[in-house]
Protein backbone atom coordinates (compact mmCIF):
# COMPACT_ATOMS: atom_id res chain seq x y z
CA UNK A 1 20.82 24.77 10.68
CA UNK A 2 22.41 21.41 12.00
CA UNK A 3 19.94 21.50 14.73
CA UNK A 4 16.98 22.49 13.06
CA UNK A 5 17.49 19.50 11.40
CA UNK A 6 18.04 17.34 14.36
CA UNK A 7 14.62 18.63 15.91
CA UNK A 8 12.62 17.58 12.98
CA UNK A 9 14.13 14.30 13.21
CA UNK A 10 13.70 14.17 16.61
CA UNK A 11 9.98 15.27 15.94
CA UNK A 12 8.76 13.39 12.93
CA UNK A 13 10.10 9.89 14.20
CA UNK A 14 7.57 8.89 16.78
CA UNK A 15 5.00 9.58 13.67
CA UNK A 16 7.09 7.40 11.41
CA UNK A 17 6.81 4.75 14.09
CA UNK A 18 3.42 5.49 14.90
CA UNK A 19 2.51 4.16 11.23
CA UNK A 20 3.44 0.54 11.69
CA UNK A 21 0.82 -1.61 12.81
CA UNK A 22 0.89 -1.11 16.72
CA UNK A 23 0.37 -4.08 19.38
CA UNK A 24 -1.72 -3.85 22.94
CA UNK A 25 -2.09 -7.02 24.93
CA UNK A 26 -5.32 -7.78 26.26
CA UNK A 27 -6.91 -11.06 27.73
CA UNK A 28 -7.31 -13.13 24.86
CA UNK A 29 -3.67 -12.27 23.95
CA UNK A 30 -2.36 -9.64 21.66
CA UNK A 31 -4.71 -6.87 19.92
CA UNK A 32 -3.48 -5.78 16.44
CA UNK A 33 -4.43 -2.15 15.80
CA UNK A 34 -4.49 -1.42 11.75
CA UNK A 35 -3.32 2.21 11.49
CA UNK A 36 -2.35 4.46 8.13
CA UNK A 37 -0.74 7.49 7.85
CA UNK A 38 -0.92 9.71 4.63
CA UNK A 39 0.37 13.03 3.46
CA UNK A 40 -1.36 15.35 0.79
CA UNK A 41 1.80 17.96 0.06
CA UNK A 42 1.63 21.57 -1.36
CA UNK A 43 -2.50 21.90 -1.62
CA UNK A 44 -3.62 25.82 -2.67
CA UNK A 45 -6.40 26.90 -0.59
CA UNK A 46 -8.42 29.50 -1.50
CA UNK A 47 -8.76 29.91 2.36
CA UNK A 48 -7.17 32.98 3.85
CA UNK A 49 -5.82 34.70 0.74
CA UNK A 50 -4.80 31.92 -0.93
CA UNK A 51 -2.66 29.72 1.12
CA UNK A 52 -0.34 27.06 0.49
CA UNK A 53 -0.61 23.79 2.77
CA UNK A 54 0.14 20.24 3.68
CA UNK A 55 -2.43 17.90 5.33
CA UNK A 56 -1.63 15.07 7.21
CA UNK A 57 -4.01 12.46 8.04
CA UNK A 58 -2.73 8.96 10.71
CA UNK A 59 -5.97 7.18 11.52
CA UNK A 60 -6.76 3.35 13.20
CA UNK A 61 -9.30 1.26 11.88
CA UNK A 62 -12.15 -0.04 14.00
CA UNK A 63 -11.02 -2.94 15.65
CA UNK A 64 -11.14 -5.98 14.37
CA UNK A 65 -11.63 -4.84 10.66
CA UNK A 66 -11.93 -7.71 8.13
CA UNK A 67 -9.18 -6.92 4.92
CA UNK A 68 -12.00 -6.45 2.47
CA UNK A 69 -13.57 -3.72 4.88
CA UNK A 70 -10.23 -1.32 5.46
CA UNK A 71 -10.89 1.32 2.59
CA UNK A 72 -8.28 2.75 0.19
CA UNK A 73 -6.59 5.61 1.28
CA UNK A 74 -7.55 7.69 -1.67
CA UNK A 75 -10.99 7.47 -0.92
CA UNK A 76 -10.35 9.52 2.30
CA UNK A 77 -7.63 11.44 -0.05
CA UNK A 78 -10.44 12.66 -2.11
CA UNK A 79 -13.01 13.37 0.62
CA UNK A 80 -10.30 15.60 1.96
CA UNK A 81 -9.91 17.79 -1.34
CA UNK A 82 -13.33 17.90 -1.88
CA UNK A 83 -13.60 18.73 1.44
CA UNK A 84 -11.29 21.74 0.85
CA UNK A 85 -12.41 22.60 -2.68
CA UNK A 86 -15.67 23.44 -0.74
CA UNK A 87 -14.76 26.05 1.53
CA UNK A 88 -16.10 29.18 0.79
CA UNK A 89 -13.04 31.86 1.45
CA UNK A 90 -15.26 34.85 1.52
CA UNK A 91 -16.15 33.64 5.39
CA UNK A 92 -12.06 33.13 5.94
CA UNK A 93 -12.42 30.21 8.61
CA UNK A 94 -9.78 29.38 11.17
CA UNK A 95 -7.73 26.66 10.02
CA UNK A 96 -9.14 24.58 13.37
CA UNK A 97 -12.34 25.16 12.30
CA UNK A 98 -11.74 23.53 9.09
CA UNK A 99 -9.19 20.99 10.50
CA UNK A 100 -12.44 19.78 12.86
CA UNK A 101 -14.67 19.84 10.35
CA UNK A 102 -12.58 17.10 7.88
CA UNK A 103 -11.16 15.63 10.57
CA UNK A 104 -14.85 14.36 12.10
CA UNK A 105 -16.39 13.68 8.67
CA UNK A 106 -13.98 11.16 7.87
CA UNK A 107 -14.04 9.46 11.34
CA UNK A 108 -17.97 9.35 10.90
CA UNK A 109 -17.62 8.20 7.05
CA UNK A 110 -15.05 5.57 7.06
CA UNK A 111 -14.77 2.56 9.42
CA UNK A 112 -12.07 4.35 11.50
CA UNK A 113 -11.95 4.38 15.66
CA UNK A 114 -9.42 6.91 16.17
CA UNK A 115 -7.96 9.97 13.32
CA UNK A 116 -5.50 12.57 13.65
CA UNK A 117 -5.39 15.81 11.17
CA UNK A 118 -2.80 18.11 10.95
CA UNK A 119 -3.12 21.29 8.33
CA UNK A 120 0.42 22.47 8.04
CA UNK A 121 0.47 25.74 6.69
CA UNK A 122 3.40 27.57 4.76
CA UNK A 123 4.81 30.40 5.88
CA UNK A 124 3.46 33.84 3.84
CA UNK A 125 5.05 37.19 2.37
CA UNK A 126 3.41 37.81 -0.08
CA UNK A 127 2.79 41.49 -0.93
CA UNK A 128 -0.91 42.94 0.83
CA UNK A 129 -0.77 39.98 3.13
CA UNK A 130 -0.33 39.69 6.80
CA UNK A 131 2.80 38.56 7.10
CA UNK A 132 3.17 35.38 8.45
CA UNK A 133 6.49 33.65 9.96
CA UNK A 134 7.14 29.83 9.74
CA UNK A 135 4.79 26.64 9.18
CA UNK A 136 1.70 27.08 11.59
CA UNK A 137 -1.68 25.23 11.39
CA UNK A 138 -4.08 23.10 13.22
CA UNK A 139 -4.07 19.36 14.62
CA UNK A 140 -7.32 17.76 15.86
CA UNK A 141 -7.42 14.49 17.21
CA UNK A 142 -10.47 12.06 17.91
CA UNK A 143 -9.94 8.98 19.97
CA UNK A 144 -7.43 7.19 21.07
CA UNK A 145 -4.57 7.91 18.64
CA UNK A 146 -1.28 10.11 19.45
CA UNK A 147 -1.96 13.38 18.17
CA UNK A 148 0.38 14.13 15.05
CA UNK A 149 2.80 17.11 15.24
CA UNK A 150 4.85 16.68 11.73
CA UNK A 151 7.18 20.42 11.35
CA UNK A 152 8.34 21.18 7.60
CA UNK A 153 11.01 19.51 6.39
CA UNK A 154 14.11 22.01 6.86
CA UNK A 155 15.95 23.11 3.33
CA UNK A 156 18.49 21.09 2.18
């Protein structure tokens, strides 16, 4: 258990980190890079006999972004819901397909050079269901961003 613990830690750090406003020099001096990270925990899918999930969403803004141009991160909270909402289960996608889906309409809808998606889903025993072991999902990663790779968080 102790070390379970340790390896999320170990894990989920570098994604903590990667949150905070990151610095690159270039010519002209430093380049800020704008990035936000965002969890929605515990969304029911329909998907795949009814799944539980979390989605987790770190994206950089174009560069250069003026402060009355970075959007509110419910706006791409809400595109990703109704994004889910929308999937029809009777064609049971794979959870990359989705993932790439989301993940590319909101770098194409919101002033964002770089996104990272990761659709954490919970492990499943339900009765009549495939059983399935531990968290699993998809990440999918356009640009230049570090891909996320965020594990459950281990019982207390």
């Amino acid at each position: 258990m102790r070390l379970h613990r340790l390896a999320w830690i170990i894990l989920v750090t570098p994604v903590v980190a990667a949150g905070l406003p990151a610095l690159a020099q270039s010519a002209d001096g430093p380049a800020i890079k704008r990035e936000f990270l965002f969890e929605v925990p515990g969304y029911k899918t329909q998907n795949q006999g009814g799944q539980t999930m979390n989605m987790y969403f770190h994206y950089r803004y174009n560069s250069g972004i003026a402060e009355a141009d970075i959007p509110n991160y419910e706006d791409l909270r809400s595109h990703a819901l109704k994004f889910m909402d929308a999937v029809d289960p009777t064609k049971n996608p794979y959870w990359e397909t989705l993932n790439q889906e989301l993940c590319t309409q909101l770098k194409d809808g919101f002033p964002i050079e770089a996104i990272t998606c990761q659709l954490l889903v919970y492990p499943d025993n339900r009765p009549g269901l495939p059983y399935e072991p531990g968290y699993h999902g998809s990440i999918h990663t356009i640009g230049d961003i570090e891909p996320l790779a965020i594990l459950s968080r281990p019982p207390p």
